[in-house]
C-alpha atoms as a PDB file:
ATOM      1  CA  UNK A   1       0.000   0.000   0.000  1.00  0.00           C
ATOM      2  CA  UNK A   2       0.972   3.452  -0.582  1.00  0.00           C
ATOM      3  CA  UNK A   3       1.339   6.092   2.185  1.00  0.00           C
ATOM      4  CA  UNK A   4      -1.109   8.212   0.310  1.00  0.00           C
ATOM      5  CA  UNK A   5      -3.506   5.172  -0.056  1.00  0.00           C
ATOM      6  CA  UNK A   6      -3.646   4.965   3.648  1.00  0.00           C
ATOM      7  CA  UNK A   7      -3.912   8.595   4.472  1.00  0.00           C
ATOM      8  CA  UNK A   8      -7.098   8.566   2.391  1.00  0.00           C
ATOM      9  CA  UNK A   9      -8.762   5.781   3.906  1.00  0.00           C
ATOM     10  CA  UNK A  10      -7.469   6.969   7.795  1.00  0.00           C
ATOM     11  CA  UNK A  11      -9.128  10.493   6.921  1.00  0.00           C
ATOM     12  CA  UNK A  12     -12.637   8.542   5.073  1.00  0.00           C
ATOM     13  CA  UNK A  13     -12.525   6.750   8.330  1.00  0.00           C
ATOM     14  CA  UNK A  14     -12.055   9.702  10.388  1.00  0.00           C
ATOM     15  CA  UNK A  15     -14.604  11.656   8.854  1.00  0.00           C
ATOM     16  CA  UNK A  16     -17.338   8.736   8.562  1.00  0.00           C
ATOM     17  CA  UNK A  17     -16.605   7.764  12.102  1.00  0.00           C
ATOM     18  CA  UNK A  18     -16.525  11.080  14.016  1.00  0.00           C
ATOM     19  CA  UNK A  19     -17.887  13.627  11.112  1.00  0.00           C
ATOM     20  CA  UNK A  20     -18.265  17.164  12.200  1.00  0.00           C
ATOM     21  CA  UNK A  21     -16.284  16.366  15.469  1.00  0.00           C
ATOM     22  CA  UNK A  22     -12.948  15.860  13.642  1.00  0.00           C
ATOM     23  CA  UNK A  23     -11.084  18.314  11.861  1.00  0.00           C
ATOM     24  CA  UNK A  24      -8.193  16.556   9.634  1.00  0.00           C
ATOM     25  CA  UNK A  25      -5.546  18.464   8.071  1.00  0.00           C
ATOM     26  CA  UNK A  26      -3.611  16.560   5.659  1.00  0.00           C
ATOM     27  CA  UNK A  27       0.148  17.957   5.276  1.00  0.00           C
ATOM     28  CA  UNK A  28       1.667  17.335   2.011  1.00  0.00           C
ATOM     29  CA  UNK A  29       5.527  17.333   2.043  1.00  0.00           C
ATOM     30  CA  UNK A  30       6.725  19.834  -0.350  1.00  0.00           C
ATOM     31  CA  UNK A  31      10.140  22.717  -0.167  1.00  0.00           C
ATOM     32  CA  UNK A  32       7.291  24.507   1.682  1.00  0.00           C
ATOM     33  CA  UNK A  33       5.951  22.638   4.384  1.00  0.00           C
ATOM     34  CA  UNK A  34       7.552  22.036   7.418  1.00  0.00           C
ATOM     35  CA  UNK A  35      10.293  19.240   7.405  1.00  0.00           C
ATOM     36  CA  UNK A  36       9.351  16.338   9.452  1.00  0.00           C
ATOM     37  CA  UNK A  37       5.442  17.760  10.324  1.00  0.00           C
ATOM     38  CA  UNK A  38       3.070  14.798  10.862  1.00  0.00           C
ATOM     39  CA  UNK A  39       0.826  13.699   7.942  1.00  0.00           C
ATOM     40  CA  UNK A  40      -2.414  14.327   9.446  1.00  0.00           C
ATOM     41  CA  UNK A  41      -2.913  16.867  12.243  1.00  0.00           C
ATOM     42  CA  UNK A  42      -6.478  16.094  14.075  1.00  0.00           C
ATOM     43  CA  UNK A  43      -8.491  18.498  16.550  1.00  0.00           C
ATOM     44  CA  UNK A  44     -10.825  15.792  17.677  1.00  0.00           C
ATOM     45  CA  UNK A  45     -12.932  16.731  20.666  1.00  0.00           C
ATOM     46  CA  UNK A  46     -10.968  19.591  21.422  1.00  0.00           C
ATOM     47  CA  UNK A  47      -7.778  17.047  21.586  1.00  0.00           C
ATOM     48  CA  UNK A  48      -5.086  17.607  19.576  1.00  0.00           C
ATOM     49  CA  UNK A  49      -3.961  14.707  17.190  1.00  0.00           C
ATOM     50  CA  UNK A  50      -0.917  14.270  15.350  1.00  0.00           C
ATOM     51  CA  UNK A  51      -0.319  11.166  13.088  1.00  0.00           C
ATOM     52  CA  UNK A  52       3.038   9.948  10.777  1.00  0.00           C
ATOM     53  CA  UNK A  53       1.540   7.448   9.119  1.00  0.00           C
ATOM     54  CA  UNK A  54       4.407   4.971   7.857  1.00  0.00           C
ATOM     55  CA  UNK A  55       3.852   2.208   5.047  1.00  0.00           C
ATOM     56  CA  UNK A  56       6.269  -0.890   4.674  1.00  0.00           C
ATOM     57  CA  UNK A  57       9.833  -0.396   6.526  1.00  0.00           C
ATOM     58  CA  UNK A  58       9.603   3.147   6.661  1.00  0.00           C
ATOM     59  CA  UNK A  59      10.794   4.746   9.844  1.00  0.00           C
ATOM     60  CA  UNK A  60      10.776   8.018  11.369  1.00  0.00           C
ATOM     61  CA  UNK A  61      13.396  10.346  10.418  1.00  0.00           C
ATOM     62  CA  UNK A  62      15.389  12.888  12.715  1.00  0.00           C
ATOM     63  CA  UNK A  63      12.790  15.634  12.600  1.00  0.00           C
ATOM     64  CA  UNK A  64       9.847  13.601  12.632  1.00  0.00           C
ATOM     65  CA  UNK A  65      11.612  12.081  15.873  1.00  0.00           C
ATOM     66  CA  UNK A  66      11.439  16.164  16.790  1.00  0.00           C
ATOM     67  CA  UNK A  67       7.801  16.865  15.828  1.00  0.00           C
ATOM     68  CA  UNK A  68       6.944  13.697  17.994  1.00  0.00           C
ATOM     69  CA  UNK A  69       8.913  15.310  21.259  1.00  0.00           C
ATOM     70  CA  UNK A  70       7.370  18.367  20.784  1.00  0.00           C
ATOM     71  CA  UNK A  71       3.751  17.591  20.245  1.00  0.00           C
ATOM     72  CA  UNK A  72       3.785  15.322  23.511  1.00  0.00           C
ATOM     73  CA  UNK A  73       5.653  17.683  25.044  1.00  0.00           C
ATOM     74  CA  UNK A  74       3.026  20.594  24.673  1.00  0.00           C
ATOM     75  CA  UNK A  75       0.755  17.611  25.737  1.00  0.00           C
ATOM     76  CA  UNK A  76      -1.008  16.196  22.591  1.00  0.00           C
ATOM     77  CA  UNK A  77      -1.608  13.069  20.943  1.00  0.00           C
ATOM     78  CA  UNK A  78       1.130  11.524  18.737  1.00  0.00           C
ATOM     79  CA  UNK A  79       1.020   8.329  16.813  1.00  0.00           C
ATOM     80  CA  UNK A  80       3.095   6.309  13.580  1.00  0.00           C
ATOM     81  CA  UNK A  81       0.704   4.031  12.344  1.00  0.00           C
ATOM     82  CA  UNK A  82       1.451   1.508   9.969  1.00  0.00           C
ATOM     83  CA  UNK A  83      -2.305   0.263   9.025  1.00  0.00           C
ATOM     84  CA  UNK A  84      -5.573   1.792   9.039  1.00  0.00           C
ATOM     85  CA  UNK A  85      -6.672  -0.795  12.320  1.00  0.00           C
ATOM     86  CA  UNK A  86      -3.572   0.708  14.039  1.00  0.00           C
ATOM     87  CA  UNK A  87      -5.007   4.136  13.154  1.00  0.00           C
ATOM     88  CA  UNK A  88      -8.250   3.487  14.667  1.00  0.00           C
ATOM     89  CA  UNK A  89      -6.802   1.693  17.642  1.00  0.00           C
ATOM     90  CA  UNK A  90      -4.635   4.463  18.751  1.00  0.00           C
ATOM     91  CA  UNK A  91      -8.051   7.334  18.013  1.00  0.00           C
ATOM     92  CA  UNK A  92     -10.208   5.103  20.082  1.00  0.00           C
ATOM     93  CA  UNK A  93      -7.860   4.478  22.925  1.00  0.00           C
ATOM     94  CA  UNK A  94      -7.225   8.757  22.555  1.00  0.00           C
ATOM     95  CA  UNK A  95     -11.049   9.293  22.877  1.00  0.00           C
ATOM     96  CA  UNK A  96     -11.541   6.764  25.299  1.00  0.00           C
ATOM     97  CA  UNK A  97      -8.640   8.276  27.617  1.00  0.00           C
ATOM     98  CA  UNK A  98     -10.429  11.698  28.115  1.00  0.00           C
ATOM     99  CA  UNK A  99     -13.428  10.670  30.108  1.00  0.00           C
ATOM    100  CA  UNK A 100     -15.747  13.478  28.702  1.00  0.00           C
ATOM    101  CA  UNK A 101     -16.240  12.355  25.510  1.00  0.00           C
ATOM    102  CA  UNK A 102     -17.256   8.634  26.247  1.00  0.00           C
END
């Protein structure tokens, strides 16, 4: 599968499963955009949500390894899926962590 393959399907997902309650932004690396910014940054709830999503043996690189300190650092969400099931593993157990919106 391709990366962009599964970005599509995590934000269809995303969108059928929470609709109006999730806002996905889907970063496109280019020159432009920030080097090593997550692939899909989430305000879900309130909570913010960042995710790398990987395909095949893909790791993260140096700055994504800096994005990822950061954004738990300023206390959000941060995940590197691999699969759409890991995807909506790791937004379930987010959700079901913040009691409020059980």
């Amino acid at each position: 599968m391709l990366e962009r393959h599964l970005q599509k399907d995590c934000i269809n997902w995303l969108n059928k499963q929470f609709g109006d309650d999730a806002l996905v932004i889907n970063i496109h690396g280019s020159g432009w955009s920030a080097k090593g910014c997550p692939d899909l940054l989430i305000c879900l709830h309130g909570l913010f949500v960042a995710c790398e999503l990987k395909v095949g043996k893909n790791g993260l690189s140096e700055a994504q390894k800096i994005w990822k300190d950061r954004i738990l650092k300023a206390g959000g969400y941060w995940s590197a899926p691999y699969t759409l099931e890991e995807f909506q593993k790791f937004i379930y157990q987010t959700v079901s962590e913040n009691d409020e919106f059980r």
